[in-house]
Protein backbone atom coordinates (compact mmCIF):
# COMPACT_ATOMS: atom_id res chain seq x y z
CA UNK A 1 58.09 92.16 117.41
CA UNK A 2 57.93 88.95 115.13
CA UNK A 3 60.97 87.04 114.32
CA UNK A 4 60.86 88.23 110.80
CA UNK A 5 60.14 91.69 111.53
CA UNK A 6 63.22 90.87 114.35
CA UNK A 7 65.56 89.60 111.60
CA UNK A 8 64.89 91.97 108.60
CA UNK A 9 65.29 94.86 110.81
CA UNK A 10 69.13 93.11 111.44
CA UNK A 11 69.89 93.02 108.55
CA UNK A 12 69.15 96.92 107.91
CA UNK A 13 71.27 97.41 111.38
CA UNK A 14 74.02 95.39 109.57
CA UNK A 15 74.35 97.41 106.42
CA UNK A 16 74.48 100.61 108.79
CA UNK A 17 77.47 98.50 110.80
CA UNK A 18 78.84 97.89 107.28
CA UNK A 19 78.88 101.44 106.48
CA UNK A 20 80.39 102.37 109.75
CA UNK A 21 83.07 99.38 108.84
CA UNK A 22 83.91 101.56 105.61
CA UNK A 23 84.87 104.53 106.89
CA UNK A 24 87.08 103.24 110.30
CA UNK A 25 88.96 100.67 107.98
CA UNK A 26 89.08 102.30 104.75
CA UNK A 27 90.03 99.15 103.16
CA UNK A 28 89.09 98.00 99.48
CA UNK A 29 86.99 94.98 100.65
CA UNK A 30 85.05 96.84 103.27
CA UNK A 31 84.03 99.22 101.01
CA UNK A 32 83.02 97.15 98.60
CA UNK A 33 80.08 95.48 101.38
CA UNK A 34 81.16 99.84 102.50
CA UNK A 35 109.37 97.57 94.97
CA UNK A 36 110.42 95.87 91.81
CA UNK A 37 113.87 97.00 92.47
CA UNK A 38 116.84 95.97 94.41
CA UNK A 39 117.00 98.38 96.48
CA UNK A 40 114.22 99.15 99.22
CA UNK A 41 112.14 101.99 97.59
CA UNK A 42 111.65 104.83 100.04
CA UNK A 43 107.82 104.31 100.32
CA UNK A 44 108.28 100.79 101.80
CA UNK A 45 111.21 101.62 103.78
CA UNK A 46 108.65 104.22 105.41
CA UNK A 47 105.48 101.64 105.74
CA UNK A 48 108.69 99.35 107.73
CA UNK A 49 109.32 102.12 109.81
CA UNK A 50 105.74 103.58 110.82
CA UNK A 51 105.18 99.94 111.66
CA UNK A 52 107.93 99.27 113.81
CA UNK A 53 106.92 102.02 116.06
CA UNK A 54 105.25 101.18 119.29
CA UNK A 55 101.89 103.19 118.16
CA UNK A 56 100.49 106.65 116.75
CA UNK A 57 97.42 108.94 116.89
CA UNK A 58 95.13 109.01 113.37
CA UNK A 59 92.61 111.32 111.63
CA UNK A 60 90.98 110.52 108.46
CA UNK A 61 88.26 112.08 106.33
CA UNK A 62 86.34 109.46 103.68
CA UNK A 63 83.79 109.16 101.28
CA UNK A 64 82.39 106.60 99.37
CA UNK A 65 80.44 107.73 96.09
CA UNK A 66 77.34 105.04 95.69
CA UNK A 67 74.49 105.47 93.44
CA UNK A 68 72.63 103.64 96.74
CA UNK A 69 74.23 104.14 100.11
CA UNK A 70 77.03 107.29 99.52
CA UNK A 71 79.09 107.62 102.90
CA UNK A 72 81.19 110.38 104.33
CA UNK A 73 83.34 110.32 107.73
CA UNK A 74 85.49 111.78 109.37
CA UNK A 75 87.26 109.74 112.47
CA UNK A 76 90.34 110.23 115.07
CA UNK A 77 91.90 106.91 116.47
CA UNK A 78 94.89 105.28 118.74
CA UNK A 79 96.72 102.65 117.47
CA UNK A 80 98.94 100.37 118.99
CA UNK A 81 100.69 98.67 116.24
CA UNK A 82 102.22 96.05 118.19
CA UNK A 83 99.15 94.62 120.16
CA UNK A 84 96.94 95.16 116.55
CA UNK A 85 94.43 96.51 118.58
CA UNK A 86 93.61 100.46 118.57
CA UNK A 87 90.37 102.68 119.29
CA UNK A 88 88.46 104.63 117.33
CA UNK A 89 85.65 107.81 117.53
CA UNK A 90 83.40 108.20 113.70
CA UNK A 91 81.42 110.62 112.89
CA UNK A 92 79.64 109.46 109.43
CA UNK A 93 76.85 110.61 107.09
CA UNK A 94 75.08 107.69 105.63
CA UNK A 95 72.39 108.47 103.17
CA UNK A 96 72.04 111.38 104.49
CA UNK A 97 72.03 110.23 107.83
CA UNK A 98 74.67 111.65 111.07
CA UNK A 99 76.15 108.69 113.14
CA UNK A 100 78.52 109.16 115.38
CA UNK A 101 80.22 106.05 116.72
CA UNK A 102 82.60 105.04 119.75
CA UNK A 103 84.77 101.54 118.74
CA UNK A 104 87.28 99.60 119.98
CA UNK A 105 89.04 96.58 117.63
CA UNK A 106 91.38 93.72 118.43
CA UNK A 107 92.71 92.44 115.53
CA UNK A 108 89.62 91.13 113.37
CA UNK A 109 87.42 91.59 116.46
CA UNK A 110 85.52 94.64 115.99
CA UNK A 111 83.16 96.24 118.29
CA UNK A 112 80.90 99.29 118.18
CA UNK A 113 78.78 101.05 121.00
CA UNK A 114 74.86 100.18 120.08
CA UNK A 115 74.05 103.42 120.94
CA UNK A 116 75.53 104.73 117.65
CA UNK A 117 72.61 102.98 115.85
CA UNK A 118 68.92 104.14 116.36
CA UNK A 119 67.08 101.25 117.10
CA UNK A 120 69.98 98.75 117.92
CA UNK A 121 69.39 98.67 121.68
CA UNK A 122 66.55 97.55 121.64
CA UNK A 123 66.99 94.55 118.73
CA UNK A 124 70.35 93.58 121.02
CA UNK A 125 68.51 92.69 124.16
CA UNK A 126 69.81 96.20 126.02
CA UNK A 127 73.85 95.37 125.57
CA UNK A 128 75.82 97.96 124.57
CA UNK A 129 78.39 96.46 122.08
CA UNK A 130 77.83 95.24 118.47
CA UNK A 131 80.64 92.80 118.07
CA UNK A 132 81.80 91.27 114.36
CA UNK A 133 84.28 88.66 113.92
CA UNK A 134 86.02 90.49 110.59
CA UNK A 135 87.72 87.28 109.83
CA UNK A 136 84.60 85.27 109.52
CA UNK A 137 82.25 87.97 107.93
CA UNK A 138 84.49 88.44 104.99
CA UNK A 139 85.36 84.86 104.68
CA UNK A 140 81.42 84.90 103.32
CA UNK A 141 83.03 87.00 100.47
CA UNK A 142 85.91 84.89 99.90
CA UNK A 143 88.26 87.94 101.45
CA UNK A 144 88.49 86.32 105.13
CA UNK A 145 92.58 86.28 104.91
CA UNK A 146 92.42 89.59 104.04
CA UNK A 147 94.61 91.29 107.30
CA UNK A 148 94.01 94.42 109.44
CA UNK A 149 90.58 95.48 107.91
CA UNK A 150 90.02 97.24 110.80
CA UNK A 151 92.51 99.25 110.98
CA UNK A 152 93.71 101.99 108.97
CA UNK A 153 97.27 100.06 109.13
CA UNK A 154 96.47 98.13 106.23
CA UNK A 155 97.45 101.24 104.05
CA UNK A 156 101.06 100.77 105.52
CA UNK A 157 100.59 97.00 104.53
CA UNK A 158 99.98 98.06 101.49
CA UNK A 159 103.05 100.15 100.96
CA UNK A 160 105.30 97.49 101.71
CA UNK A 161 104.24 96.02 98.08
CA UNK A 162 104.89 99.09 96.05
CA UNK A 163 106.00 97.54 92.47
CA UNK A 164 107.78 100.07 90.86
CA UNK A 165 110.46 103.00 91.90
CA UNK A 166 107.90 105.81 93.13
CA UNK A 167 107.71 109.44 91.91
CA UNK A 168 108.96 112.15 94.20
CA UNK A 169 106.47 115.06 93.94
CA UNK A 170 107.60 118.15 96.01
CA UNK A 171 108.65 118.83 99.34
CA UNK A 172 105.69 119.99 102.00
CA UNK A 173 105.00 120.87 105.26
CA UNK A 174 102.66 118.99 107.28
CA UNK A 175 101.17 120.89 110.80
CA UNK A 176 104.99 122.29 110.63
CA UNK A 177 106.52 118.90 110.00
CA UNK A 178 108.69 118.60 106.82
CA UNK A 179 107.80 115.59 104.54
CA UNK A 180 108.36 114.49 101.06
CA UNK A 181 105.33 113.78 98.94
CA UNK A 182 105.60 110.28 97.10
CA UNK A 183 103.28 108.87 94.13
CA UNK A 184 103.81 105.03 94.30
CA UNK A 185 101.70 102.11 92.25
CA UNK A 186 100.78 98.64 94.55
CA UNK A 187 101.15 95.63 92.88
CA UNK A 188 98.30 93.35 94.91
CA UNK A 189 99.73 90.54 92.97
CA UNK A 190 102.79 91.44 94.86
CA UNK A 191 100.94 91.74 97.91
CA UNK A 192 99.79 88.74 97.58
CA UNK A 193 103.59 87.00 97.32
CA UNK A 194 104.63 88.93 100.11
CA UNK A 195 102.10 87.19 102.51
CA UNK A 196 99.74 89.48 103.58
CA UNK A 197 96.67 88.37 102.15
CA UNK A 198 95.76 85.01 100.18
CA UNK A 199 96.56 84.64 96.47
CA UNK A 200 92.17 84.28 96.55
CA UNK A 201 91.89 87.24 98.11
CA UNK A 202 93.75 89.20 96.27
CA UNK A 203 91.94 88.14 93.23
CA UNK A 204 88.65 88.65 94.54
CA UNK A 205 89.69 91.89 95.16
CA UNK A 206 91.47 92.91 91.77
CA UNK A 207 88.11 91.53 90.39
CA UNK A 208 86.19 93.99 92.69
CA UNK A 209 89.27 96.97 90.49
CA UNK A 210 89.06 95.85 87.81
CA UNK A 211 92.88 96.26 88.52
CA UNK A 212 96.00 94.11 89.51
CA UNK A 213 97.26 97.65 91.10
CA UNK A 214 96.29 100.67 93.73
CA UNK A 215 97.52 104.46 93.10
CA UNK A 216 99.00 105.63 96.28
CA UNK A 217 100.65 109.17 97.53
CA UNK A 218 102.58 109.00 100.63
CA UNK A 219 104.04 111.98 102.91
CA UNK A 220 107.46 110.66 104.67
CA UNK A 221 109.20 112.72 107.14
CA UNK A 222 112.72 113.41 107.73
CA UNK A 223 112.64 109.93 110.36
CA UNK A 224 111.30 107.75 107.34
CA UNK A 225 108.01 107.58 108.89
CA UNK A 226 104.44 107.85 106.92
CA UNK A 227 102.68 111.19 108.07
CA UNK A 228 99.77 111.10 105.44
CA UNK A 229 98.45 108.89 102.74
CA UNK A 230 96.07 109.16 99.98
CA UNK A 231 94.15 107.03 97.89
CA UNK A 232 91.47 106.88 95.26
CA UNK A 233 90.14 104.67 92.92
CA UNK A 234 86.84 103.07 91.10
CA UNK A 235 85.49 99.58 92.24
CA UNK A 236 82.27 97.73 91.12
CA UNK A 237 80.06 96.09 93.40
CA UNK A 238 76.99 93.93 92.17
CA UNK A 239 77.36 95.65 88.47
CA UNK A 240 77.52 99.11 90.36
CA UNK A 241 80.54 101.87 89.75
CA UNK A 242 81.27 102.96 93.16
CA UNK A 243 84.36 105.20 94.17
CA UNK A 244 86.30 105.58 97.53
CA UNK A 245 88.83 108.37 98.76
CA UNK A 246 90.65 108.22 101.38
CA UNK A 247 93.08 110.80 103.41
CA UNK A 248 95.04 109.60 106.53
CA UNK A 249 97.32 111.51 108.86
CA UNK A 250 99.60 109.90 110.97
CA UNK A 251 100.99 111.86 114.36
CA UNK A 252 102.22 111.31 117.71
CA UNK A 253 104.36 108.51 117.46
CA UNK A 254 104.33 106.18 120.49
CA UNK A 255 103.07 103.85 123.06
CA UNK A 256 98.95 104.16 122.71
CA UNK A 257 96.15 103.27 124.92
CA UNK A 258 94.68 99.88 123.65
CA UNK A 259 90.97 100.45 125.14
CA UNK A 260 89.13 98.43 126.97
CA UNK A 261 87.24 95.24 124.99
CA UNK A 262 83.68 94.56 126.66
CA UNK A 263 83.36 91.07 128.00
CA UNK A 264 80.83 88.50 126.68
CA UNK A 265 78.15 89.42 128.38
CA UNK A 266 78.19 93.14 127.22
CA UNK A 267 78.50 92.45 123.62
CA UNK A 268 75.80 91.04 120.95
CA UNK A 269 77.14 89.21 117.99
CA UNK A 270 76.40 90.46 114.91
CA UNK A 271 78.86 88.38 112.69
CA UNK A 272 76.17 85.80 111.73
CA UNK A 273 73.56 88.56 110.18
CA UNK A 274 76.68 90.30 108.55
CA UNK A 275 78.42 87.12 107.35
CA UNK A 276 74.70 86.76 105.47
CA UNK A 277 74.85 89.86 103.75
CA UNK A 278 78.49 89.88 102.61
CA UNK A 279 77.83 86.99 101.04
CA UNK A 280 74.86 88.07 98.76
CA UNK A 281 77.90 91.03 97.67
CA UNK A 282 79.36 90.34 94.10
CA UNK A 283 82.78 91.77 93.18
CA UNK A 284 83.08 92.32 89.86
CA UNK A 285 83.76 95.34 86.89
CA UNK A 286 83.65 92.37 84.44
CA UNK A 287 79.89 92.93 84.12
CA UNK A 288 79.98 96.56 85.05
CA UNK A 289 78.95 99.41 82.23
């Protein structure tokens, strides 16, 4: 194999790993490469909570609608919210294509078992993790402050900048839990005061809406924790309309198994190749039809 056959066949391995980024973090920027009163509204108070637990078992189902690379997953996953680190199982459909993928993420260190890629072996001199520095990839689209983009989290991150009083919607039962269904709005400019991400971030990403706010529904339980969330919106990505929906349930609150990170030697580093091709991304609706 020739360097250049080496290297373009990377780069399609990274857009698979980008793809497979999508649906375990679910968050805005991924995607796009895959309260205002006194008073603590209940949403946030319940994003505060589900935080300050020591950990929690997800499942999530995703898609992505994309006139060139649609995804769809489903994934289950550990979390330990005070270590930021979790594990995660995938099973994905990207155009048209099964992957099913075992990963384990620190922080913005994100790994994912070779294996889960045809070909990847091979191009990764036989090791068996793919290993991206998050932080460093999306700093190539100007979104590297941009916290907990691996893991589903964020959404609770995102709560905590709810701008306006939300909407209580009805009462429902959740796998015999009772919880109260929430509509809320998230002011990302708000997000952005309240430290989570960059101010540059934030605008790269309400650039990438079209929007300085995210429509969110929430399920709280009687203990003011988050049990499910939903969201859905448009985004455009290099002049494209793309859309992503997202459904998260939250269970098993407690201490979680962090998972074992591979050491050096078992892990090849992607980050350059991907850093490459997140930077060739535009974010933008401004010249979208």
């Amino acid at each position: 194999m020739t360097e250049t056959t080496r290297v373009g066949t990377l780069r399609a391995v990274s857009r698979r790993f980008v793809a497979s980024v999508c649906a375990v973090a679910g968050a805005t920027i991924a995607v796009a490469a895959c309260g205002a009163s006194q008073a603590i509204d209940p949403v946030s108070r319940a994003a505060a909570v589900t935080l300050s637990t020591p950990g929690y078992r997800m499942s999530a189902v995703m898609s992505v609608s994309s006139p060139t690379a649609p995804v769809t997953a489903s994934m289950t996953g550990q979390i330990d919210t005070a270590a930021d680190r979790g594990t995660m199982t995938m099973n994905e459909v990207v155009g048209g294509r099964p992957v099913k993928a075992a990963m384990v993420f620190s922080k913005l260190n994100f790994y994912m078992r070779s294996a889960a890629i045809p070909g990847a072996s091979k191009l990764t001199g036989g090791k068996p993790w793919i290993y991206v520095d998050m932080g460093q990839a999306l700093g190539a689209m100007g979104v590297g402050s941009l916290p907990g983009t691996t893991d589903p989290s964020q959404f609770l991150d995102y709560m905590s900048a709810v701008g306006a009083t939300p909407t209580r919607v009805a009462s429902v039962s959740i796998h015999g839990v009772k919880t109260t269904e929430y509509r809320a709005v998230i002011d990302l400019d708000r997000y952005a005061k309240k430290g989570y991400a960059s101010a540059k971030t934030v605008s790269t990403l309400e650039s990438a809406l079209g929007s300085h706010t995210l429509p969110i529904e929430a399920w709280i339980d009687g203990q003011n924790r988050v049990r499910r969330i939903h969201m859905a919106f448009p985004e455009c990505v290099d002049g494209n309309k793309v859309r992503f929906n997202m459904t998260m349930g939250i269970y098993d609150f407690g201490s979680q198994p962090q998972g074992q990170i591979p050491t050096a030697s078992q892990v090849y580093n992607l980050t350059p190749v991907l850093a490459a091709e997140y930077g060739k991304v535009k974010l933008s609706c401004k010249s979208a039809s």
